[in-house]
Each structure stands twice: as C-alpha cells, then as structure tokens.
Protein backbone atom coordinates (compact mmCIF):
# COMPACT_ATOMS: atom_id res chain seq x y z
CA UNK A 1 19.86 164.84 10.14
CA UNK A 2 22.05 162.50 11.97
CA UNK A 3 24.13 161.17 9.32
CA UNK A 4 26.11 164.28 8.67
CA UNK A 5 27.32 163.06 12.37
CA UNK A 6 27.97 159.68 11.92
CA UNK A 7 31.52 157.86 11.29
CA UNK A 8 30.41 154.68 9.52
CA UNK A 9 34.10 153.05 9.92
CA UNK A 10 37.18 153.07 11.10
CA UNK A 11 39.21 156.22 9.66
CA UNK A 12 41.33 158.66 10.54
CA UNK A 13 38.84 161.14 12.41
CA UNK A 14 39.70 165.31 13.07
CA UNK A 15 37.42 167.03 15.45
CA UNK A 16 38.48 170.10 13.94
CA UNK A 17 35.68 168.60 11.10
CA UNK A 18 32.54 169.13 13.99
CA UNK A 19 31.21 171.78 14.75
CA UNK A 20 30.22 171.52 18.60
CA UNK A 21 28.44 174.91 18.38
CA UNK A 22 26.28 173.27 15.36
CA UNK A 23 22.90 173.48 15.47
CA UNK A 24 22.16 171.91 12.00
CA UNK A 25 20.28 175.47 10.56
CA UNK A 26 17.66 175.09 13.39
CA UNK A 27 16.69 177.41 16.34
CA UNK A 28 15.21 176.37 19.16
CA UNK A 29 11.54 176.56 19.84
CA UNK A 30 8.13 175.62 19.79
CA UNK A 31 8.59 172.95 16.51
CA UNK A 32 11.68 171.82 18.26
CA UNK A 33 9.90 170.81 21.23
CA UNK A 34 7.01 169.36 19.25
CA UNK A 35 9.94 167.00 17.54
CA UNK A 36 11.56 165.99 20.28
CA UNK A 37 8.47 165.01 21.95
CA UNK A 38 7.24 163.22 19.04
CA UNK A 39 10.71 161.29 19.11
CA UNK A 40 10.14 160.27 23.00
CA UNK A 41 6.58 159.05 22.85
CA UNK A 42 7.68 156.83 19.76
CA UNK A 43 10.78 155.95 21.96
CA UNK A 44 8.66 154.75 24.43
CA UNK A 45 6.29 153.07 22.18
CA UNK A 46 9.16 151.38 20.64
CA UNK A 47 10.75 150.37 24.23
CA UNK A 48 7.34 148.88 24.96
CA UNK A 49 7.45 146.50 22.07
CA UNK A 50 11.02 145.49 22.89
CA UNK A 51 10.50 144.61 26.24
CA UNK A 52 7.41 142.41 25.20
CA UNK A 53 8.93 140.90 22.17
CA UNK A 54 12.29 140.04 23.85
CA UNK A 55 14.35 139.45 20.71
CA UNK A 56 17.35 142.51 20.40
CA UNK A 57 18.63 144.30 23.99
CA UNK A 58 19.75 147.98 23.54
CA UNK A 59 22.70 149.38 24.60
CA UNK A 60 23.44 153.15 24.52
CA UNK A 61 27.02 154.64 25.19
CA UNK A 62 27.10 158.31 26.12
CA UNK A 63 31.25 159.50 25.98
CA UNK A 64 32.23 163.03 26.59
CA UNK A 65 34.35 165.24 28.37
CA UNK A 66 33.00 166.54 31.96
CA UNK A 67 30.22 168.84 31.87
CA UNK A 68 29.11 167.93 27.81
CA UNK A 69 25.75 166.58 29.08
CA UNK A 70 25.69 163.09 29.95
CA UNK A 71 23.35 163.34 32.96
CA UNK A 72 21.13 165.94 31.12
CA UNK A 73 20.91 163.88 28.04
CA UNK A 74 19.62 161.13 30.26
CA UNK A 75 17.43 163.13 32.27
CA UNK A 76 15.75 164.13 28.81
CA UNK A 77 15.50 161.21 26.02
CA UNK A 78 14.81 158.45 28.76
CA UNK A 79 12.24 160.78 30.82
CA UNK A 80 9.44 158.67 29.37
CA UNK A 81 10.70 155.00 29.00
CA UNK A 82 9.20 152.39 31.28
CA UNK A 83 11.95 152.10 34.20
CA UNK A 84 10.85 148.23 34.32
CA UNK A 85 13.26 147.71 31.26
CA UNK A 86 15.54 150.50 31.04
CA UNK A 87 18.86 151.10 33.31
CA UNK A 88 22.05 152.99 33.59
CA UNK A 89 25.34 151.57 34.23
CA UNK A 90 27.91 154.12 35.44
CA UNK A 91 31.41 153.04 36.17
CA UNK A 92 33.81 154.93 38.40
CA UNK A 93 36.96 153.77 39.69
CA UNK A 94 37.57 150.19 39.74
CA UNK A 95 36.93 147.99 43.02
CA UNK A 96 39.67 145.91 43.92
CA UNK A 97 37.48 142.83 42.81
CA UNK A 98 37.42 144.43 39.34
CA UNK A 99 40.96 144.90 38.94
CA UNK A 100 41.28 140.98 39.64
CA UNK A 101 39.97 140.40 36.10
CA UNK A 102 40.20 142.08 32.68
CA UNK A 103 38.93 145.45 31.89
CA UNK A 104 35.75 144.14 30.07
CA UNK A 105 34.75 141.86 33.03
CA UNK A 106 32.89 144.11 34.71
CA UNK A 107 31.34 145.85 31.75
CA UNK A 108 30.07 142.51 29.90
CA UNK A 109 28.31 142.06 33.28
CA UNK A 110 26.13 145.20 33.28
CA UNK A 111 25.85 144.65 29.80
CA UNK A 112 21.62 144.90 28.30
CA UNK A 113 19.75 141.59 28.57
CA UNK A 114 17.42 140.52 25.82
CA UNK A 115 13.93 143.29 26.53
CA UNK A 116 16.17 145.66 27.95
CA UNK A 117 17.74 149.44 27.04
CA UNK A 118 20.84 150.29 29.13
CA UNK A 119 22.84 153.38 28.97
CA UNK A 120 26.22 153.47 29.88
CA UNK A 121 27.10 157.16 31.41
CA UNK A 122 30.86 157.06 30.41
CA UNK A 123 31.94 153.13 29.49
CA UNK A 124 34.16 150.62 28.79
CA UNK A 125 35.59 153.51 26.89
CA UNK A 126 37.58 155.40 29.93
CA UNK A 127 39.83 152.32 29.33
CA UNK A 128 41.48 154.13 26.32
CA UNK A 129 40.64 157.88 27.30
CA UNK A 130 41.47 158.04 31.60
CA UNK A 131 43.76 155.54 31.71
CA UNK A 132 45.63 156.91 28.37
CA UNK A 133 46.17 160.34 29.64
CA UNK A 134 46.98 160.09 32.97
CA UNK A 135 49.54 157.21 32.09
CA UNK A 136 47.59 154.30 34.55
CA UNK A 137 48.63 151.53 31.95
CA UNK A 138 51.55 151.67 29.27
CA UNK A 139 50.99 153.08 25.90
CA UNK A 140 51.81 149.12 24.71
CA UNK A 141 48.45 148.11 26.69
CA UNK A 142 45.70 150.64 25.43
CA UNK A 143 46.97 150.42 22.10
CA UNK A 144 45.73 146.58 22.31
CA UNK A 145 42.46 147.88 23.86
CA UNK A 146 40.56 149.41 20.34
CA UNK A 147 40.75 146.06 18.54
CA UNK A 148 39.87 144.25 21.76
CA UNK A 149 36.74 146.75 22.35
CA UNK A 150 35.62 146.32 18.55
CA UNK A 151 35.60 142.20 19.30
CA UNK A 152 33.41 142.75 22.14
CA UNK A 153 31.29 144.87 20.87
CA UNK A 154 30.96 142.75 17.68
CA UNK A 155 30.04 139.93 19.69
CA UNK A 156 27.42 141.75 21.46
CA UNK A 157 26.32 142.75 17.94
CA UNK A 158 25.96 139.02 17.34
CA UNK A 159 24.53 137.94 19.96
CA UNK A 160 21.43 140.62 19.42
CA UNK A 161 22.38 143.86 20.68
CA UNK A 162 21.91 147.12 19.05
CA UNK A 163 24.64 149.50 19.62
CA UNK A 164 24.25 153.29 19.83
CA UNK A 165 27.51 154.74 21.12
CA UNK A 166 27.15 159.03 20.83
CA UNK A 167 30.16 160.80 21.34
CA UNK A 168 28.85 164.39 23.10
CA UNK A 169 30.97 167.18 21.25
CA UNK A 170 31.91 170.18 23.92
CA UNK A 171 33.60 173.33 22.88
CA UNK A 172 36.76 174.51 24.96
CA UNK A 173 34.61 177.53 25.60
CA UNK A 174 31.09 176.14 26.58
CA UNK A 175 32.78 173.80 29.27
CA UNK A 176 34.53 177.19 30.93
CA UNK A 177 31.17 178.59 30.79
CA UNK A 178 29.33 175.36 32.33
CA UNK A 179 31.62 174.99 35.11
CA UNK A 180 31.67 178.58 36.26
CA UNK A 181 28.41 178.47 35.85
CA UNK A 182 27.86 175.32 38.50
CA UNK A 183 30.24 177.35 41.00
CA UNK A 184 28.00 180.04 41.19
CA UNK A 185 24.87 178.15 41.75
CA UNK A 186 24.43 176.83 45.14
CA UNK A 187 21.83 174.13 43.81
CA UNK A 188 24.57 173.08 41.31
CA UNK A 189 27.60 173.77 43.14
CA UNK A 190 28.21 170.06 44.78
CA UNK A 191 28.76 169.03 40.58
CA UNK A 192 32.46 170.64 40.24
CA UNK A 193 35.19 170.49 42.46
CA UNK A 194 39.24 171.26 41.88
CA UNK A 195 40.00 167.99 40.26
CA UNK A 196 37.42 169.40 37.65
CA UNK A 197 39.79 172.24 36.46
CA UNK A 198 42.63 169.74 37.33
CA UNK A 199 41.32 167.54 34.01
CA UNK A 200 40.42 170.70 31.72
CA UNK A 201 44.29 171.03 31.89
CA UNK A 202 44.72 168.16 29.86
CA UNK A 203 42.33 169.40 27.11
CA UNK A 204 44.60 168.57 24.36
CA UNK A 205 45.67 165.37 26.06
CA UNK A 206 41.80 164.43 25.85
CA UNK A 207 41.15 165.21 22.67
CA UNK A 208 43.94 163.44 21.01
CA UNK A 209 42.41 160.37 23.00
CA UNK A 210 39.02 161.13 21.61
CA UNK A 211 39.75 161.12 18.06
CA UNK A 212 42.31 158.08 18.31
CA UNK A 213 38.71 156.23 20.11
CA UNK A 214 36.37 157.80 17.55
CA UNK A 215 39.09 156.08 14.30
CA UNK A 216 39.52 153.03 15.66
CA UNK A 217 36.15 151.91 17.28
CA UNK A 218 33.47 152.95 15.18
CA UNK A 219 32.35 150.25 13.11
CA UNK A 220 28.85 149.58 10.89
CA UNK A 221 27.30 147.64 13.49
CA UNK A 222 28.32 149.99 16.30
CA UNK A 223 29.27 153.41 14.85
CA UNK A 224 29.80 156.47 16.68
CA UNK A 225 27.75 159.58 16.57
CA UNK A 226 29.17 162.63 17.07
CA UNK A 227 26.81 165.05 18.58
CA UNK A 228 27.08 168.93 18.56
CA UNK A 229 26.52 169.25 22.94
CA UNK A 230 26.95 173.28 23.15
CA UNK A 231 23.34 173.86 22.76
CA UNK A 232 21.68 171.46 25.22
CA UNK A 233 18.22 171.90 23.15
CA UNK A 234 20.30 170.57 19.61
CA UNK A 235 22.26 167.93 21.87
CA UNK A 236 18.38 166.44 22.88
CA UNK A 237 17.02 166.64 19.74
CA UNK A 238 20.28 164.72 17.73
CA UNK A 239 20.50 161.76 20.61
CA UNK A 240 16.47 161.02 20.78
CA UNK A 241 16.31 161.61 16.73
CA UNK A 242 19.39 159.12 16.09
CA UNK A 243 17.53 156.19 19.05
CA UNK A 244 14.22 156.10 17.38
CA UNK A 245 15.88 156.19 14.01
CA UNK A 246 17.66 153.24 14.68
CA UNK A 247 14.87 151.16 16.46
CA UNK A 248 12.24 151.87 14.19
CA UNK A 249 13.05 149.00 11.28
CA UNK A 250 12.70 146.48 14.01
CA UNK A 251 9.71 147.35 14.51
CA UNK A 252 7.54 144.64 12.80
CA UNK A 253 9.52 142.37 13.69
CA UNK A 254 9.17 142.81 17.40
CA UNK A 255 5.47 143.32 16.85
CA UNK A 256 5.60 140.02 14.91
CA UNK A 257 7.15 138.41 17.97
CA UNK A 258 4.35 140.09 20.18
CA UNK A 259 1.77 138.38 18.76
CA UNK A 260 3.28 134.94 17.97
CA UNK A 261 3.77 134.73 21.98
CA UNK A 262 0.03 136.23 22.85
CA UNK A 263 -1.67 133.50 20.19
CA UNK A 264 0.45 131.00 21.73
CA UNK A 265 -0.25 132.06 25.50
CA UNK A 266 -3.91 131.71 24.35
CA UNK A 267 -3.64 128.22 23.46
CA UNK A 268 -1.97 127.09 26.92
C-alpha cells in the first residue's frame, strides 16, 4: 500500500500527482481498525526488541502544513510504544544559544540514540520551508541547505539510524474546514489563533517549498512518504502500516542480538 506514496529519489516532484483526499479504495471501519491495531501491537513488539537489542535507533520525521495531523498522528501510532525508549523532539523558534551555531546543531543533538524511536513533530526541515517563505535567510543560503540535510541524514544512515520521514498531504479545503472547526470548539479553540490564517495566506508559497523539499531530500536510505492526511482514519493507517513495514526485516537480527547478550549475561 505504501509504495504508491513513496519518492525513492531525488526528482522533480508535483503534488498535483497526490491525492490528499485518497483513501487507497478503502472505507473506514471495523477491518480498518482491526489493521491498524494489528500494526501497533507489532509496533510495539518490534520497539521492544530494539530497545533490548540496541543495534539501529529510529528516527521518524512528521512534515506538514498546520492542522494536517502531526499531533494526532502521534497521539495514535505511538499510543502503545514503551515511553522508556520512545520521545518527541519538537522545535520552535530558535534560542539565542541555537542561533550561535549551525542550523543542524541543535537537531543532531535530539537526534535517536542506539534503542531508541524519536519523532520529530516538524524538523530540521522548517530550515528550507519557514525560513524560505517568509524570507529569514537569502535564497543563496537554503538553496545550500537540501544537499547539506541529505549529508546529515546520510550520516545518520551510517551510523545506524533508520529514517522514516512522512510528508502529511492536506487539501486547501480540509485545512479551512479543520481550523473553523477548532474555533468553534471551546475544548479545541486554544489550537488556532490569527497568525494561523496569517500562514494559510501563503498557501502557494508553502507548497512550492514542499515540493522543492520533497525533490531534493528524499533519498533510498531516507525517502519521503507522502501520506493522503484528509481522512484522519487513512492518514493512521498509511503512517503505522509504512513503520512496521520498515522495521520488520530487522527483526532477526535484533532478536539475534537479544539473545547473544542474555547467554552472555548468564555466563557473568
């Protein structure tokens, strides 16, 4: 299911070519909740054995514009992971002690250890979308920034990191809907504010910045997924499908691992 979403390599991508009203032929209901469950107990099962066996860390990238469902998708896949080894890293706008170094600096530091899943809710990413559109660095900078990102992430890659970076794919449409929607709910109504419809101004301006990100960053070893985010239900089932997809060849190796360090434990 997920590879019909997947850019494998750099290339020139149009958003025009995703549906973000796509549900893949599927309706949501009682077999769609049985999947997605399955997906999160083997999610679970498979953080378990990472966090034992210690050999890859995880890192997770959720990108997308305000209100496509980076909280929510958190709330959901992760609601059954073992908080011991999982975190999220969110980054807002730079300290002052942040700006003394370069833009990666603080982002290599939050950066997955060895055992451990981190998600990043928005990422190193805003460095080519935020500071592109509202003109906080010159065009001559960011332009530097996608090979720069690639060479980090490649060395994360090497050094035994598995990359998942999901790019959550909001209609025009669905976002008017979402933030009327938290305006008229008092339980939701702290989540939107004027600089909210401030930013849905520069729409366009956003999604030129998207597509440049999605054709220059994705790579094999850390390839973006773009995920259909209109229907929360198909958003949930693509993100935890895509994780456990991805994790599950390592899993003899990490069970391997498990019981090389029990046996030798024994012996001590």
């Amino acid at each position: 299911m997920k590879k019909r979403y997947v850019i494998e390599k750099s290339g020139r991508v149009d958003l025009d070519d995703f549906d973000p009203k796509g549900t893949g032929g599927l309706q949501e209901g009682p077999e769609i909740d049985a999947k997605v469950r399955d997906d999160l107990g083997d999610l679970s099962d498979l953080q378990n054995l990472l966090y034992a066996a210690r050999c890859h860390a995880v890192l997770i990238v959720l990108q997308g514009i305000d209100t496509a469902g980076k909280d929510g998708t958190i709330k959901h896949v992760f609601s059954g992971v073992n908080p011991q080894g999982c975190r999220v890293a969110s980054f807002k706008q730079p300290t002052q002690l942040e700006l003394a170094h370069d833009y990666l600096w603080r982002v290599h530091a939050v950066c997955p250890a060895k055992g451990e899943i981190v998600v990043f809710n928005r990422s190193h990413y805003e460095s080519v979308l935020v500071e592109r559109v509202h003109d906080l660095v010159p065009e001559k900078v960011w332009k530097k920034r996608y090979d720069e990102i690639v060479t980090f992430e490649r060395l994360l890659h090497r050094s035994g990191t598995i990359i998942l970076k999901f790019f959550l794919n909001l209609s025009k449409g669905e976002q008017k809907r979402r933030l009327l929607d938290r305006e008229r709910d008092p339980k939701k109504r702290w989540k939107v504010n004027r600089s909210d419809w401030e930013e849905r101004k520069l729409w366009n301006a956003y999604r030129a910045a998207y597509e440049e990100m999605l054709s220059k960053t994705s790579t094999s070893f850390a390839p973006w997924i773009v995920v259909p985010s209109d229907a929360k239900w198909y958003r949930n089932l693509v993100v935890a499908g895509a994780i456990t997809d991805r994790l599950e060849p390592f899993k003899d190796e990490w069970e391997e691992e498990v019981e090389r360090r029990g046996a030798a434990a024994m012996k001590r």
